[in-house]
N, C-alpha and C. Protein backbone atom coordinates (compact mmCIF):
# COMPACT_ATOMS: atom_id res chain seq x y z
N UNK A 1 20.91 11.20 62.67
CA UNK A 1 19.83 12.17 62.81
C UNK A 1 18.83 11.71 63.86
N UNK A 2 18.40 10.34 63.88
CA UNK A 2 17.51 9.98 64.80
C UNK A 2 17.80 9.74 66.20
N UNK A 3 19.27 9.85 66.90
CA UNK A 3 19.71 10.10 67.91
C UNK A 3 19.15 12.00 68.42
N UNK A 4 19.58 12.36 67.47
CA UNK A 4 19.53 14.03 67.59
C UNK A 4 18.18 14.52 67.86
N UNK A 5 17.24 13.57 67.18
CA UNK A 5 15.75 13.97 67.63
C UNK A 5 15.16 13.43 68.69
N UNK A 6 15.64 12.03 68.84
CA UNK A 6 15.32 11.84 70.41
C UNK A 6 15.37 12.14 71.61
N UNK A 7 17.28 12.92 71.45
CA UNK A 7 17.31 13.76 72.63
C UNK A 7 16.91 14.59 72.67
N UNK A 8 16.54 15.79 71.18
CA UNK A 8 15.45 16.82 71.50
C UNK A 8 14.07 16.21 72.18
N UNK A 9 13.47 15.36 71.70
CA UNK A 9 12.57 14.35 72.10
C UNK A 9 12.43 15.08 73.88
N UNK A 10 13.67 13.89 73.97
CA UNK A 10 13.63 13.58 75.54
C UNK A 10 13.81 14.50 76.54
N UNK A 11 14.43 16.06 75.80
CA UNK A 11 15.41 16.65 76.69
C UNK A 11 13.67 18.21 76.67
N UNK A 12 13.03 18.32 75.56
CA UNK A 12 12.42 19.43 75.04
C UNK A 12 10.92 18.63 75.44
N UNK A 13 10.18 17.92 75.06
CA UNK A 13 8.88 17.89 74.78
C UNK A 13 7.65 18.57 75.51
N UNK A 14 8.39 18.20 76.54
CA UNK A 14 7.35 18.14 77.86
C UNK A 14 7.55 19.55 78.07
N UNK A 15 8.32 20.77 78.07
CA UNK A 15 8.19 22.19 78.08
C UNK A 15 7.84 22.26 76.66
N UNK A 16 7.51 22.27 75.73
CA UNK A 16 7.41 22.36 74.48
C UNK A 16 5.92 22.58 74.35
N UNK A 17 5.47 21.45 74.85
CA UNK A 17 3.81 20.57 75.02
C UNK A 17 3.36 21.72 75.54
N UNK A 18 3.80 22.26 76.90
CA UNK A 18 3.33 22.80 77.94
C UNK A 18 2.87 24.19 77.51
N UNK A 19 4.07 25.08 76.67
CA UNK A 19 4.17 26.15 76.42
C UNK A 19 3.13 26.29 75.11
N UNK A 20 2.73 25.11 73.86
CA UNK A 20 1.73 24.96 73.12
C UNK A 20 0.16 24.71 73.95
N UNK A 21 0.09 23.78 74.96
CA UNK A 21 -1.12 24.22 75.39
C UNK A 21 -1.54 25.43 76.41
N UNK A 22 -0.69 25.89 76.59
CA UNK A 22 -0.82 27.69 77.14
C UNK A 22 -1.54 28.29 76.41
N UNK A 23 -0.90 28.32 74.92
CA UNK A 23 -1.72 28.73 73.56
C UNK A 23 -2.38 28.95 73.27
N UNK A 24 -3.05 27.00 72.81
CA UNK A 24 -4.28 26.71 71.89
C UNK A 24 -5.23 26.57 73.21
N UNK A 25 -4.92 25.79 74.28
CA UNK A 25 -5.68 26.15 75.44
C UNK A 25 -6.91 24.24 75.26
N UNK A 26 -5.99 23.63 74.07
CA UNK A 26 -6.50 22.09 73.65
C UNK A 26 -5.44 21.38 73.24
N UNK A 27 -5.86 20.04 74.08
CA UNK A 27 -5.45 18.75 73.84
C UNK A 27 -4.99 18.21 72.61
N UNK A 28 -5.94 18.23 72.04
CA UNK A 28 -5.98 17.51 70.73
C UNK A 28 -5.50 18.52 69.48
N UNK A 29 -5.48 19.78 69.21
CA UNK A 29 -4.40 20.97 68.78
C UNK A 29 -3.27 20.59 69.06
N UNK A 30 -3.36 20.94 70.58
CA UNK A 30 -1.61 20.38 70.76
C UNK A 30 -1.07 19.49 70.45
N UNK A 31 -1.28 18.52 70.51
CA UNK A 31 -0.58 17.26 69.84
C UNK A 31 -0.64 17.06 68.71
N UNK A 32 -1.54 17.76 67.84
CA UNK A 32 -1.45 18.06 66.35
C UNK A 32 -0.31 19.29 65.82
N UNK A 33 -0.19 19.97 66.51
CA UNK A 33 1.30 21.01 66.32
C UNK A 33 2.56 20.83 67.14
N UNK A 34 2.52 20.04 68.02
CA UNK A 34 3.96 19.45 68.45
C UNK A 34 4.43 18.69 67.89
N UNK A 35 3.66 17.77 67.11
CA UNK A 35 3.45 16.46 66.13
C UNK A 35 4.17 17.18 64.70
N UNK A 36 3.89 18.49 64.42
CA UNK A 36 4.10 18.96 63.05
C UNK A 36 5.53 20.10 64.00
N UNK A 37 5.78 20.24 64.77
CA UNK A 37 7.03 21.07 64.92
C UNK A 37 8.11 19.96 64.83
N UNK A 38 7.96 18.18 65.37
CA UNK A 38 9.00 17.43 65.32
C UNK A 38 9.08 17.29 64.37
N UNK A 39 7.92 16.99 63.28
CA UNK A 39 8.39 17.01 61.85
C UNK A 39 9.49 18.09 60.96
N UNK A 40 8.83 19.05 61.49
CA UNK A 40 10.12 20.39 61.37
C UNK A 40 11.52 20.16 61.58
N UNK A 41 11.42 19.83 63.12
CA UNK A 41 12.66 19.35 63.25
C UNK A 41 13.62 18.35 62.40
N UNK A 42 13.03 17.07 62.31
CA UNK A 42 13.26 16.25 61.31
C UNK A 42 13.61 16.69 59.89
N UNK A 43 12.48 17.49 59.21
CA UNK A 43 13.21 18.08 57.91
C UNK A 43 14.60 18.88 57.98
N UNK A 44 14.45 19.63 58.76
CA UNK A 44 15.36 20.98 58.74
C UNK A 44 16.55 20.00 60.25
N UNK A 45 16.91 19.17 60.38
CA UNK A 45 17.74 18.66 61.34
C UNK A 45 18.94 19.84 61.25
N UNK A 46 19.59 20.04 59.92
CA UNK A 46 20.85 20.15 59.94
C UNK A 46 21.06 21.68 60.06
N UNK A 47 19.91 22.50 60.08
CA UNK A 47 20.13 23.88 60.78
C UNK A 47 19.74 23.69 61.92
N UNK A 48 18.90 22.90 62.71
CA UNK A 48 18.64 22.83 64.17
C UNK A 48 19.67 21.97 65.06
N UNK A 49 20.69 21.36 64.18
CA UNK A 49 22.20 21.09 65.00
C UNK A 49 22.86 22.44 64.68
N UNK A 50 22.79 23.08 64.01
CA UNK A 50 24.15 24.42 64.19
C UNK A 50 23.71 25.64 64.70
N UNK A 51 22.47 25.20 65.45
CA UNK A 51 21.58 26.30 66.20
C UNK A 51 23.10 26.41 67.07
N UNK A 52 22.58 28.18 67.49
CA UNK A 52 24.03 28.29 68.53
C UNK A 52 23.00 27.90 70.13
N UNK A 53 21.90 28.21 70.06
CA UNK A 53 20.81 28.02 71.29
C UNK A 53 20.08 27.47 70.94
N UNK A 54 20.27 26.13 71.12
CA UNK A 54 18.94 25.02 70.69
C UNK A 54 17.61 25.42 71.28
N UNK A 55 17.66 25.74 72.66
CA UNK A 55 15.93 26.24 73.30
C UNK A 55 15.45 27.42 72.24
N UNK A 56 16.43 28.23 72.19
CA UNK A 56 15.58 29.27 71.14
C UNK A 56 15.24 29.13 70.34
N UNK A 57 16.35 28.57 69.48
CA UNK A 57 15.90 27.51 68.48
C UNK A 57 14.32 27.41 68.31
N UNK A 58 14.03 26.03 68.98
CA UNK A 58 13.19 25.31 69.05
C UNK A 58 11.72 26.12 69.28
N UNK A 59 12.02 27.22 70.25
CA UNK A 59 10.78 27.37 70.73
C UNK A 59 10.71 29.06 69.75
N UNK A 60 11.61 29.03 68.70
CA UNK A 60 11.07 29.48 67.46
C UNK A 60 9.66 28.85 66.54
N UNK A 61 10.25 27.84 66.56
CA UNK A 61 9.50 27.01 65.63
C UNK A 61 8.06 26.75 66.29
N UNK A 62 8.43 26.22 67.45
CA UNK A 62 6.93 26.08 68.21
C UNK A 62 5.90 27.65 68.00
N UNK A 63 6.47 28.80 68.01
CA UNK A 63 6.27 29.94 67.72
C UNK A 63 5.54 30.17 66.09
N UNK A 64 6.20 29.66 65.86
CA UNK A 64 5.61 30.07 64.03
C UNK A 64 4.63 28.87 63.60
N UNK A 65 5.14 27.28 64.22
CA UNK A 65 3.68 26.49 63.86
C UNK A 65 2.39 26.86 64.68
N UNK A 66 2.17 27.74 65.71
CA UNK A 66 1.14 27.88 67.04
C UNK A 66 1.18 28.74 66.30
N UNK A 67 1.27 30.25 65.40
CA UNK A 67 1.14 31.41 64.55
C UNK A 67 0.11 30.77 63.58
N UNK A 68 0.86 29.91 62.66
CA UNK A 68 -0.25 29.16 61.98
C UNK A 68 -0.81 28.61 61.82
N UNK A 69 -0.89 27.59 63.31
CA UNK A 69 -2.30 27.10 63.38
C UNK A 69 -3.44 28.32 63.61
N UNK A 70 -3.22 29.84 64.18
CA UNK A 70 -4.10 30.21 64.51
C UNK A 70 -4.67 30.73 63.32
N UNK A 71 -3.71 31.33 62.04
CA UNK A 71 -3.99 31.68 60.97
C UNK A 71 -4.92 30.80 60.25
N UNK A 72 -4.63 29.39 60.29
CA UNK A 72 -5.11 28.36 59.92
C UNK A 72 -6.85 28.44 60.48
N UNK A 73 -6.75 28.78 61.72
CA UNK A 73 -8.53 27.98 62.20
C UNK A 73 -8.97 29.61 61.72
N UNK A 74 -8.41 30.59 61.76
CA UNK A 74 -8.88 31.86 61.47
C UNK A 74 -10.03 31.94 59.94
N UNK A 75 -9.11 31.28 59.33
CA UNK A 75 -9.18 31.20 57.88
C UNK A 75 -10.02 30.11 57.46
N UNK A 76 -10.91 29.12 58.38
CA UNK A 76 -11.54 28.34 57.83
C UNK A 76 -12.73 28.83 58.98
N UNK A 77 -13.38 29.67 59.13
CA UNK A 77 -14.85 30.14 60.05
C UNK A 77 -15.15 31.00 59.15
């Protein structure tokens, strides 16, 4: 498993990062929800190997944790 996340790691982050601070439009957000999408990854490994499109995949997830972080800061003002 920890091969499998590194090369997501290595192969994803840096468009990943990029496309989350488009977003939140912050530093320190972002690396708090890229931080919690690898965790994603990590739990759920074994549906994100039988992804048929790993990018879509992935930038699902980046999709629904950046959804709720916004729900998240929404909900605490």
């Amino acid at each position: 498993m920890t091969s499998e996340v590194t090369t997501i790691w290595k192969d994803f982050h840096k468009d990943l990062k990029g496309f989350i601070l488009n977003k939140t439009k912050n530093a320190t957000d972002t690396d708090d929800i890229l931080q919690e999408v690898f965790i994603k990854i990590i739990y759920h490994a074994d549906k994100v190997n039988q992804a048929e499109n790993l990018r879509q995949y992935l930038y699902g997830i980046v999709r629904n944790t950046v959804n709720d972080y916004f729900i998240k800061t929404k909900n605490c003002k």
